[in-house]
Protein backbone atom coordinates (compact mmCIF):
# COMPACT_ATOMS: atom_id res chain seq x y z
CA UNK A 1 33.17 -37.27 -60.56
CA UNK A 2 33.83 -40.53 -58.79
CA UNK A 3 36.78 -41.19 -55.99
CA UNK A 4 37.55 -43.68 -53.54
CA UNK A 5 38.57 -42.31 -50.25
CA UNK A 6 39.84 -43.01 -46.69
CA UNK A 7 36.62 -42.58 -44.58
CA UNK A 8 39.09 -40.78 -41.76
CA UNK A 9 41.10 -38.86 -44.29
CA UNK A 10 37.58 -37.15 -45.87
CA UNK A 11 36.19 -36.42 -42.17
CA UNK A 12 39.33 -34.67 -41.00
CA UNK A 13 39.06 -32.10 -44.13
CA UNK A 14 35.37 -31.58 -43.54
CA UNK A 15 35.80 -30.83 -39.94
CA UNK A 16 37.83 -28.13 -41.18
CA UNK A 17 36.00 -26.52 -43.93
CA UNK A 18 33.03 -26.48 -42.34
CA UNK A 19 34.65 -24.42 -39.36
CA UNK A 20 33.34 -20.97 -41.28
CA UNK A 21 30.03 -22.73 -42.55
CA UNK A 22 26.60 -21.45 -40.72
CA UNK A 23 23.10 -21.11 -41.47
CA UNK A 24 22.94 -18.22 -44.39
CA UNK A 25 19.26 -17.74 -45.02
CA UNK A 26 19.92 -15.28 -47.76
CA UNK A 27 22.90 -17.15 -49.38
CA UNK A 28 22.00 -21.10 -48.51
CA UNK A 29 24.88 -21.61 -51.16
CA UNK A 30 27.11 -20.93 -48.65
CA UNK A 31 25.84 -23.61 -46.49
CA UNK A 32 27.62 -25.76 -48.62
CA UNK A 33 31.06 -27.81 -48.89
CA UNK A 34 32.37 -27.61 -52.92
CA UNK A 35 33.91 -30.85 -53.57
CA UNK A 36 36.46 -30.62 -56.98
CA UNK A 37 37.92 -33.46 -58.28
CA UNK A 38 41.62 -32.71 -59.78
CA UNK A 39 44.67 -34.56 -60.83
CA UNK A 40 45.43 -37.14 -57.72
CA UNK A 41 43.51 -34.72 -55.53
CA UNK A 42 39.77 -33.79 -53.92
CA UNK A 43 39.50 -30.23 -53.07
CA UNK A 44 37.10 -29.55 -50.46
CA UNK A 45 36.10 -25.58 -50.61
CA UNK A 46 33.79 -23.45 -48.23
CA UNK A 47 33.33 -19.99 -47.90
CA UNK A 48 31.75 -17.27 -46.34
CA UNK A 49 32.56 -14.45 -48.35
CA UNK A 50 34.96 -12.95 -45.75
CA UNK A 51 36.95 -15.88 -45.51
CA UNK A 52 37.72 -19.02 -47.24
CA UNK A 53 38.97 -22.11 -46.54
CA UNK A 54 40.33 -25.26 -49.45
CA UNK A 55 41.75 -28.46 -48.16
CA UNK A 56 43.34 -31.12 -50.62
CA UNK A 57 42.97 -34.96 -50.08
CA UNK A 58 45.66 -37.33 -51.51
CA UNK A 59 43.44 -40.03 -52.57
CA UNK A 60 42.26 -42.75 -55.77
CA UNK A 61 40.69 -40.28 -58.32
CA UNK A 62 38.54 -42.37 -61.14
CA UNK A 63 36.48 -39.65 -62.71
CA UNK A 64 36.97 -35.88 -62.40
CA UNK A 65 34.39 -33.35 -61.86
CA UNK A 66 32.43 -31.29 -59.28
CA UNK A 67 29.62 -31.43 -56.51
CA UNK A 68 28.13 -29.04 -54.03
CA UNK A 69 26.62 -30.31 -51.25
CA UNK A 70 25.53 -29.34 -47.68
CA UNK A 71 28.98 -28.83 -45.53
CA UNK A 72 27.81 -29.85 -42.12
CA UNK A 73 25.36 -32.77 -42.47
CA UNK A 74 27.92 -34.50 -45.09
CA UNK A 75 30.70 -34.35 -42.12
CA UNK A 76 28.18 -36.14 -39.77
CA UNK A 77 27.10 -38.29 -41.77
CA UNK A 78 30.97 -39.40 -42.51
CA UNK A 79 31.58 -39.14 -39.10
CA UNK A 80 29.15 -42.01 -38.69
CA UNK A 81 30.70 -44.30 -41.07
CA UNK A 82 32.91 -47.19 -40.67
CA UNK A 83 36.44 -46.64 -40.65
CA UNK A 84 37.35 -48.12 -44.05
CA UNK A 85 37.54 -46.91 -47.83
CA UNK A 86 34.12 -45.12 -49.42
CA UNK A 87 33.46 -44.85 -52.81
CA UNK A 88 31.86 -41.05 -53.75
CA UNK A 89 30.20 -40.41 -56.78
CA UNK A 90 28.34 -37.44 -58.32
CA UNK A 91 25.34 -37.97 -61.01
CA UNK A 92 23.81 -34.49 -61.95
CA UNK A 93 23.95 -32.48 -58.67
CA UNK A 94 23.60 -35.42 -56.61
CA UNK A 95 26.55 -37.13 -54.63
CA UNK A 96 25.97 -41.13 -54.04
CA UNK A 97 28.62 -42.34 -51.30
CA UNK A 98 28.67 -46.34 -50.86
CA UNK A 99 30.85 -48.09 -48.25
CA UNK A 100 30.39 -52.04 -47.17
CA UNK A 101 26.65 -52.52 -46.41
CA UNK A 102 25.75 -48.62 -47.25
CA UNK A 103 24.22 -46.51 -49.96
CA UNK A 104 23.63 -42.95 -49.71
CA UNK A 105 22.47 -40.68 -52.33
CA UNK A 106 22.99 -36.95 -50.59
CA UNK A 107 21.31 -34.17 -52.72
CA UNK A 108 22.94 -31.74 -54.06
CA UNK A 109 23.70 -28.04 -55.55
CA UNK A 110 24.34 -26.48 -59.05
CA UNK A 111 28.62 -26.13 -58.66
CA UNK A 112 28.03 -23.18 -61.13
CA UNK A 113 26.39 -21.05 -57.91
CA UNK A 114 28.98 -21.96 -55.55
CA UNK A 115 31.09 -18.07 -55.67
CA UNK A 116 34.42 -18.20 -56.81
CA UNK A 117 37.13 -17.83 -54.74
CA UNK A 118 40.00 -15.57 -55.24
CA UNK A 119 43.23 -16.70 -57.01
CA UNK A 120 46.68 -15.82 -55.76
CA UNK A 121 48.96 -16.89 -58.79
CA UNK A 122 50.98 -13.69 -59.20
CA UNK A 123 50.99 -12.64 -55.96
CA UNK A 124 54.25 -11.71 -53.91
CA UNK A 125 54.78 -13.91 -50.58
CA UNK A 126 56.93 -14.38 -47.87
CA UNK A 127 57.55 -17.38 -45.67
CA UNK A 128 57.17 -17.95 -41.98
CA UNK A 129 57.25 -21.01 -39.74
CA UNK A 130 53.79 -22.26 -39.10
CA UNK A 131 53.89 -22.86 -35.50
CA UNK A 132 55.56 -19.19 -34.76
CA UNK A 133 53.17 -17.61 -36.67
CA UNK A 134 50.08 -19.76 -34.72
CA UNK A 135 51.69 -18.95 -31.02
CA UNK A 136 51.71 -15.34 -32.02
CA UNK A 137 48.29 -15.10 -32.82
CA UNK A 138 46.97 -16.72 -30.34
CA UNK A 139 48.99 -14.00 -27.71
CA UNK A 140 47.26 -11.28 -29.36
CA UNK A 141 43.74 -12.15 -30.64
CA UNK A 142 41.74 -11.56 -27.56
CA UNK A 143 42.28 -8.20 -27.88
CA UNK A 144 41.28 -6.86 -30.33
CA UNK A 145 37.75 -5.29 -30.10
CA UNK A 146 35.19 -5.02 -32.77
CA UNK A 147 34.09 -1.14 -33.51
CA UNK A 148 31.96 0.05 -35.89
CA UNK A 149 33.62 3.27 -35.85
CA UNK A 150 36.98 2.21 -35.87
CA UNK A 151 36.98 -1.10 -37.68
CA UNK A 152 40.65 -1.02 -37.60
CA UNK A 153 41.37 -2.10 -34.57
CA UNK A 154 38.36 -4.88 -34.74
CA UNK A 155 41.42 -6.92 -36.10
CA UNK A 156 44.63 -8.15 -35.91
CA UNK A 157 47.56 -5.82 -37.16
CA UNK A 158 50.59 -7.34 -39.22
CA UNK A 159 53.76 -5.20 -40.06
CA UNK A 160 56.87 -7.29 -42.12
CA UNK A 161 59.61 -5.71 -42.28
CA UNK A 162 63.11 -6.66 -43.10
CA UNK A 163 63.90 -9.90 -40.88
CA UNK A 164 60.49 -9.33 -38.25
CA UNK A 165 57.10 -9.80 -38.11
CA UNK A 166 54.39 -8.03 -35.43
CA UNK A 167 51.69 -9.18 -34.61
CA UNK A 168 49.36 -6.37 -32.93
CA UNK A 169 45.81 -6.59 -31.17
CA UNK A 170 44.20 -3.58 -29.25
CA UNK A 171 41.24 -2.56 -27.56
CA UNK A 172 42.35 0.87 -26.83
CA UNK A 173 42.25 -0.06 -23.09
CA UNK A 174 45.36 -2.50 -23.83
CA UNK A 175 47.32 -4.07 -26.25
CA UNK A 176 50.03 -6.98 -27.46
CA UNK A 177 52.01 -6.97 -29.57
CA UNK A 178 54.40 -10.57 -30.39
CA UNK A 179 57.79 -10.22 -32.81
CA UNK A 180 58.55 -13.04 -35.13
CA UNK A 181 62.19 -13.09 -36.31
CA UNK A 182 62.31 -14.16 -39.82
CA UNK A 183 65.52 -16.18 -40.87
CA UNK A 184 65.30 -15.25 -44.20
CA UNK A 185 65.02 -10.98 -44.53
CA UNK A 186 62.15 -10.01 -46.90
CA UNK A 187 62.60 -7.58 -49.63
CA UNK A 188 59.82 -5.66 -49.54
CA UNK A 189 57.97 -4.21 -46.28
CA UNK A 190 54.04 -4.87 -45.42
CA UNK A 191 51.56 -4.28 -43.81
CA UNK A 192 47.79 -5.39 -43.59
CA UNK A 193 45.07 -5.73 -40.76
CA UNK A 194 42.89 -9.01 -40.53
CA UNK A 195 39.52 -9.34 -39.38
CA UNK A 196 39.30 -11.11 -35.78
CA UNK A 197 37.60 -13.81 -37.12
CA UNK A 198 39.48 -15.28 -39.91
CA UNK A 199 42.70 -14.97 -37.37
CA UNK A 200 40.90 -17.27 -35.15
CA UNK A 201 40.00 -19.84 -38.16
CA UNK A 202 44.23 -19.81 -38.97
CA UNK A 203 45.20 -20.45 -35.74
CA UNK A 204 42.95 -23.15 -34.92
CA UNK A 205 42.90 -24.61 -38.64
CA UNK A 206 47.23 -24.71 -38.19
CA UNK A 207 47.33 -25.12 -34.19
CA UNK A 208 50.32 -28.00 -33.60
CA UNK A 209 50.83 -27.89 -37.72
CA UNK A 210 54.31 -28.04 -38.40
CA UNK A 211 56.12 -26.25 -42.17
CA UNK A 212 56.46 -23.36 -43.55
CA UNK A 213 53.67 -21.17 -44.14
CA UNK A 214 53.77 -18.93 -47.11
CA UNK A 215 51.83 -15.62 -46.57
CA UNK A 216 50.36 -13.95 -50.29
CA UNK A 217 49.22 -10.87 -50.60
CA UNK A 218 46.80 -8.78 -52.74
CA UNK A 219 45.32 -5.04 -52.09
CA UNK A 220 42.23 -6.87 -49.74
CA UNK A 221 42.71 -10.43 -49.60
CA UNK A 222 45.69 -12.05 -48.07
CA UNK A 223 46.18 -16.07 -48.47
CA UNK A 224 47.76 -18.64 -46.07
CA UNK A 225 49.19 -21.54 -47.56
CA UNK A 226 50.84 -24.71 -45.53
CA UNK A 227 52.16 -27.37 -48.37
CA UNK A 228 51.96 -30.94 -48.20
CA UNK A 229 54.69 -32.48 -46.08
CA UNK A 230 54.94 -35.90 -48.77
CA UNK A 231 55.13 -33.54 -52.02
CA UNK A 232 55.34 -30.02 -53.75
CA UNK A 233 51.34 -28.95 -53.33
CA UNK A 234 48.81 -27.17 -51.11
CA UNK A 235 47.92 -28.81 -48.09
CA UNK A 236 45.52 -25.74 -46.57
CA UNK A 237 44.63 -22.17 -47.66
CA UNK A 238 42.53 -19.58 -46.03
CA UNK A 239 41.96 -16.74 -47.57
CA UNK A 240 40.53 -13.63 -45.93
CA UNK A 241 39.56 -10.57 -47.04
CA UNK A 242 41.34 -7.54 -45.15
CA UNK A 243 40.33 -4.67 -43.48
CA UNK A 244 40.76 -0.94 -45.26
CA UNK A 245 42.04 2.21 -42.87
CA UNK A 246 45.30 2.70 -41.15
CA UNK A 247 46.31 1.12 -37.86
CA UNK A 248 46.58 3.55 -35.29
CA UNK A 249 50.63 4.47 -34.20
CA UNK A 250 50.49 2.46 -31.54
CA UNK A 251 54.01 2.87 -30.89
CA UNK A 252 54.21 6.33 -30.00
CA UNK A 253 52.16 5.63 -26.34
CA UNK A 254 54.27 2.65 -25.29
CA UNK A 255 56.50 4.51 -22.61
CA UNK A 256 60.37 4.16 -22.68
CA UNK A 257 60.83 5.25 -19.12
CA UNK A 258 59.17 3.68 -15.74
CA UNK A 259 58.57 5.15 -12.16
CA UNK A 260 58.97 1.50 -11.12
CA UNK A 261 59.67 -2.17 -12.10
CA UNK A 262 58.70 -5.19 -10.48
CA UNK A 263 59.69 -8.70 -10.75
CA UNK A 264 57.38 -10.74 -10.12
CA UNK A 265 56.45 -14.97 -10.56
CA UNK A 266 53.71 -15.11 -13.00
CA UNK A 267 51.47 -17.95 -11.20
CA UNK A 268 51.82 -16.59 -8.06
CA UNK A 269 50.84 -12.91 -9.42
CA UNK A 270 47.64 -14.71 -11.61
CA UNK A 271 46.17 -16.61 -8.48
CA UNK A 272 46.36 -13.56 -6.40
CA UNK A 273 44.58 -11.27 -9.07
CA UNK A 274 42.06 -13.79 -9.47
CA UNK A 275 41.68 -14.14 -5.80
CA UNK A 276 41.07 -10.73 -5.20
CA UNK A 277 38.40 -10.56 -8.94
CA UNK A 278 36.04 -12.29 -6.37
CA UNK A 279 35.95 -8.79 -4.04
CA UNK A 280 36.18 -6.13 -7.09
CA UNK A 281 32.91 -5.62 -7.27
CA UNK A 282 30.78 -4.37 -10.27
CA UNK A 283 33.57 -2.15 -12.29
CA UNK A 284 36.40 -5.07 -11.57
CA UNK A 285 39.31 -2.82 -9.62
CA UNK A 286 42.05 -4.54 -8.63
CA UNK A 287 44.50 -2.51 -6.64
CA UNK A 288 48.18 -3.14 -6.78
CA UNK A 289 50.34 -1.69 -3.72
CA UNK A 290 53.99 -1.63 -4.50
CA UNK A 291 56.57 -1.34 -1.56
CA UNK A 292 60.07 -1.14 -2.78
CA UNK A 293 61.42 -0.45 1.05
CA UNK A 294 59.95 -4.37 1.34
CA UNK A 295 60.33 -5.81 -1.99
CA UNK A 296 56.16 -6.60 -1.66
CA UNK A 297 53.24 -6.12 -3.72
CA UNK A 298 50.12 -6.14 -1.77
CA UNK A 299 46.81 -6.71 -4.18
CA UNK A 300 44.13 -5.42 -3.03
CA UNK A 301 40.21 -5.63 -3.99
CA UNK A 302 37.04 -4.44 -1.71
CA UNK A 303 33.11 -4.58 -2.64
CA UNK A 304 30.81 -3.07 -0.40
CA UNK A 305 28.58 -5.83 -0.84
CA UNK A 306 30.73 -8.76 -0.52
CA UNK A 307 34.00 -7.21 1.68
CA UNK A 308 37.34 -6.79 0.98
CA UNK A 309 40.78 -9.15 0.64
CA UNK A 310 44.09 -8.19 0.83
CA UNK A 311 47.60 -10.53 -0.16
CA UNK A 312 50.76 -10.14 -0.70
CA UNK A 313 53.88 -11.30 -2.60
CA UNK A 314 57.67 -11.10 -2.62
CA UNK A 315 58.89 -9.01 -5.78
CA UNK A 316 62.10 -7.97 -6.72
CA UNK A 317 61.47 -3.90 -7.30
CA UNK A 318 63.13 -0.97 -8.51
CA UNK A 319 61.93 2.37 -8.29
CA UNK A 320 59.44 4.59 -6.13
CA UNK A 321 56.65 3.42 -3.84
CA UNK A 322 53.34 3.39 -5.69
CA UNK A 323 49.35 2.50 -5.93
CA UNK A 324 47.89 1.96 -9.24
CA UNK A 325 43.95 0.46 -9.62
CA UNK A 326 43.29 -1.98 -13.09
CA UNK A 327 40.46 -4.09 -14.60
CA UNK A 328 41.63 -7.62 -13.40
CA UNK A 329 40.25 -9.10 -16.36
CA UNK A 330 42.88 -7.11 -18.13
CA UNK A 331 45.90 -8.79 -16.28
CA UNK A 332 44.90 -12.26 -15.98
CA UNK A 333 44.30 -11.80 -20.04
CA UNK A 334 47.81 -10.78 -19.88
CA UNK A 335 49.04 -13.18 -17.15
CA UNK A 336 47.72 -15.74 -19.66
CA UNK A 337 49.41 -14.74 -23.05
CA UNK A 338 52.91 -15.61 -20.87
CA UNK A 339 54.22 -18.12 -20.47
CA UNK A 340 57.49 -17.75 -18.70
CA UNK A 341 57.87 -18.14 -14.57
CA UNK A 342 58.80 -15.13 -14.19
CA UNK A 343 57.07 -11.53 -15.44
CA UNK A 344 58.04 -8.05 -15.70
CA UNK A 345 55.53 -5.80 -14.54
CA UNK A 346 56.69 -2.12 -15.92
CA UNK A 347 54.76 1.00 -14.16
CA UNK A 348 55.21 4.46 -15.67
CA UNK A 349 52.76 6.90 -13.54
CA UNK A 350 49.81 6.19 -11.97
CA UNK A 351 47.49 7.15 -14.63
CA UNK A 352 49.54 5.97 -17.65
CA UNK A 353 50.02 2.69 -19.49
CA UNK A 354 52.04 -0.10 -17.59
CA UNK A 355 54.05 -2.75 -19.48
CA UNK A 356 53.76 -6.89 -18.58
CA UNK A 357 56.88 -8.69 -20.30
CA UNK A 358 57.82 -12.24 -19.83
CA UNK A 359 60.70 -12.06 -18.39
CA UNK A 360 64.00 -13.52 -20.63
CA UNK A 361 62.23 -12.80 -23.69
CA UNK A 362 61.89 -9.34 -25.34
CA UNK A 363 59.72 -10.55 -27.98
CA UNK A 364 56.10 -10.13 -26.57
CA UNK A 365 54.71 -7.09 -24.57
CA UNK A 366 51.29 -6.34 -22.85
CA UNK A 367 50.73 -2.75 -22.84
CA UNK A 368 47.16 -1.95 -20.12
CA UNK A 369 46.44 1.23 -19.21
CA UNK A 370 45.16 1.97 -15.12
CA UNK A 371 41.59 2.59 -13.92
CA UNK A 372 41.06 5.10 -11.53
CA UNK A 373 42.07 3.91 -7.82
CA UNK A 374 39.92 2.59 -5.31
């Protein structure tokens, strides 16, 4: 193989495909960045088994053919290059890069070892918009909780059906859940969970990416593919593999009916929490006071090694009086996942799950269940 290549254009795939590259002592194969030479393209490849990631480089091709070497020290040595053209060539299993002043030889691996990633060519898809699809993950994958006995909910749950997309994390302490609408309707419903991880690597890999994202599916793997913006190929794709069981019916416990709702502004309601997190002590109760004769919510916290604190806030409420205890670090993970100025803060019973909706927008819900009072 032998290409010439923007030096920035080769450093900004490698900084991606070596997001899911680490030190595998009993696989060092994996260490490694597969560079494949096609028509008018290099394909950089890296995988770790669970996930996989392939970027394609418009760039000069002069030779086809393939190289493996090691992911991370070829991105910094690129990084440290001049910001002009490189030539890269392979000879056996070694890759030679040359630039004005510079020769490098860079040894290599057999491409033969490097595993094979899956292929997606008759696979059903749908499409989404890139950014949705990015904002909705990132409002939901803090929450989910790895458990080795229930792996299901170590990941992120999505359901398409006819013109909507959810997105689902849960801890079984709380969960979110974000709706996409779908311009187009799909024809077929699914379903699938993916491992925390790999819904990390998407979002950051396509964070501020704009196009449409096609999603393909298989019985374990699911691909995401953004095209090229300047013609009709693959830009990205990360494949994952997915995780087997059923999501739990989530649906069922999110309450319909509320003892009270509060109004609240969201920045006001997140400094007080936080505020008070500094007096909660060692199990992190937060108190939350709710007057509807004054339209007030006092928040409350009290360690009996540091003291207590008390504030309070002007809320529009609804309902009956009531005192309900959380982990703050549950509602400022909420608090954060909104972004509106105003918040709805839903209470159903004392003991029972409370809903946090942005107010103006019925798309995203935080479900979090209380902690015994203080």
């Amino acid at each position: 193989m032998k290409i010439e290549i923007l030096k920035e254009n080769l450093k900004n795939g490698l900084n991606i495909v070596e997001k899911i590259v680490g030190k595998n002592l009993s696989l060092p194969i994996l260490n490694n960045v597969l560079i494949d030479i096609e028509d008018s393209f290099v394909n950089l490849v890296s995988t770790d088994l669970e996930t996989s990631i392939k970027i394609w480089i418009l760039t000069k091709i002069i030779k086809k053919g393939k190289v493996v070497v090691p992911a991370k020290f070829l991105s910094s040595f690129v990084a440290s290059l001049p910001n002009e053209k490189i030539t890269m060539e392979a000879k056996g299993q070694d890759l030679y890069i040359e630039c004005e002043n510079l020769k490098t030889q860079i040894q290599g691996y057999n491409p033969e070892d490097f595993p094979i990633i899956p292929k997606f060519d008759d696979a059903e898809y749908l499409e989404v918009d890139s950014k949705k699809l990015c904002q909705s993950i990132s409002q939901v994958v803090d929450i989910a909780f790895t458990s080795a006995s229930r792996p299901e909910i170590s990941g992120i749950y999505f359901n398409f059906s006819k013109n909507n997309i959810k997105v689902v994390a849960t801890d079984s302490f709380r969960l979110a859940e974000k709706n996409i609408h779908l311009e187009t309707p799909i024809k077929k419903e699914y379903s699938f969970i993916l491992p925390q991880k790999p819904a990390r690597e998407i979002m950051n890999i396509l964070d501020g990416k704009e196009g449409t994202l096609k999603i393909y599916f298989s019985n374990n793997q699911v691909l995401f593919e953004l095209p090229m913006a300047e013609v009709k190929h693959p830009q990205i794709q990360i494949t994952s593999r997915l995780i087997d069981g059923e999501y739990p019916n989530y649906q069922d416990i999110i309450p319909n009916k509320f003892k009270t709702n509060v109004v609240l502004k969201r920045d006001e309601f997140l400094n007080q929490i936080k505020t008070a997190s500094l007096f909660s002590g060692k199990v992190n109760e937060v108190k939350l006071i709710v007057n509807p004769e004054k339209n007030v919510v006092e928040v409350f916290s009290k360690s009996s090694d540091i003291g207590e604190n008390k504030s309070s806030l002007s809320a529009k409420i609804e309902g009956e009086a009531v005192e309900v205890a959380f982990n703050y670090k549950f509602l400022v993970d909420g608090l954060l996942n909104i972004k509106s100025s105003e918040v709805t803060f839903d209470i159903s019973k004392e003991d029972g799950p409370c809903l946090l909706k942005p107010v103006g927008d019925n798309n995203y819900i935080y479900m979090v269940m209380p902690i015994k009072s203080i």
